[in-house]
C-alpha atoms as a PDB file:
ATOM      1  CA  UNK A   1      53.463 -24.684  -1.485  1.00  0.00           C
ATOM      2  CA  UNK A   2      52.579 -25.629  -4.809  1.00  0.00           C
ATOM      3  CA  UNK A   3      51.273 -23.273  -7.826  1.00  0.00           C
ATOM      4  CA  UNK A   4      47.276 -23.574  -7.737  1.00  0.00           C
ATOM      5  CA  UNK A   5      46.556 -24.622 -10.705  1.00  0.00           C
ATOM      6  CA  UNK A   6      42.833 -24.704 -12.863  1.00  0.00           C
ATOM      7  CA  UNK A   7      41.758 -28.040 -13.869  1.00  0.00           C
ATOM      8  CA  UNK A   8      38.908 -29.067 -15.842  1.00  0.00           C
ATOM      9  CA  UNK A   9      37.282 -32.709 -15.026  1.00  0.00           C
ATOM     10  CA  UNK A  10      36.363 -35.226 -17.709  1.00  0.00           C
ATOM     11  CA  UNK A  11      33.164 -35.232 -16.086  1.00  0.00           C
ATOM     12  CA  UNK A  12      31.734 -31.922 -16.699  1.00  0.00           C
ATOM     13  CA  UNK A  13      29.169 -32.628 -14.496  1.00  0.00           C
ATOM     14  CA  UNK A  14      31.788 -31.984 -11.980  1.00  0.00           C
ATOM     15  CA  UNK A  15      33.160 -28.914 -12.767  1.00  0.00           C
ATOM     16  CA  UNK A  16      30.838 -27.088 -15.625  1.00  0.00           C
ATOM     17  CA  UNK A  17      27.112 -26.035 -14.813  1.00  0.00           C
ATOM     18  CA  UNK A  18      24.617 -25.555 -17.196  1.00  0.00           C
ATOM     19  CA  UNK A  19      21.533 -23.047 -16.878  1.00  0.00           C
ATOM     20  CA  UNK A  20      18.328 -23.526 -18.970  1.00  0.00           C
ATOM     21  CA  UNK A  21      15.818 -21.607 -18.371  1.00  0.00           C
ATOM     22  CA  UNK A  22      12.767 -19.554 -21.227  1.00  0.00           C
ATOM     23  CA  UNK A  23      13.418 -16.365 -22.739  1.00  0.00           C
ATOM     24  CA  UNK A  24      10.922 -14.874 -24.910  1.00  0.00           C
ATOM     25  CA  UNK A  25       9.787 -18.224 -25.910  1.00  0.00           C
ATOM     26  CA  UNK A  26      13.255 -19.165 -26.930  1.00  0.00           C
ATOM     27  CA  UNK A  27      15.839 -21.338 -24.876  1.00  0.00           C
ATOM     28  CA  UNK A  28      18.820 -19.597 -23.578  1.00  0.00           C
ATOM     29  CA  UNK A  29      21.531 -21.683 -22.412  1.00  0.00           C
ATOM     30  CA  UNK A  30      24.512 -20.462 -20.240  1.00  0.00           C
ATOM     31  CA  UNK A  31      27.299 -22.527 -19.714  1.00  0.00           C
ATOM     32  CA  UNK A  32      29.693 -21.666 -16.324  1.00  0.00           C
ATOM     33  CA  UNK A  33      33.041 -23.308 -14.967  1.00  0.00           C
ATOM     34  CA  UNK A  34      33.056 -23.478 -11.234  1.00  0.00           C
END
């Protein structure tokens, strides 16, 4: 069985999720790998 390994995609879209969302009239962004 072969070592799990982490990979991250080219296409970010894939892997990487971005929250946007208002706070105190400013834009918080949170970026999080799946």
């Amino acid at each position: 069985m072969p070592e799990p390994r982490i990979t991250i995609s080219s296409n970010s879209t894939t892997c990487l999720q971005r929250f946007e969302f208002p706070l105190n009239g400013q834009t918080f962004t949170a970026i999080g790998i799946n």
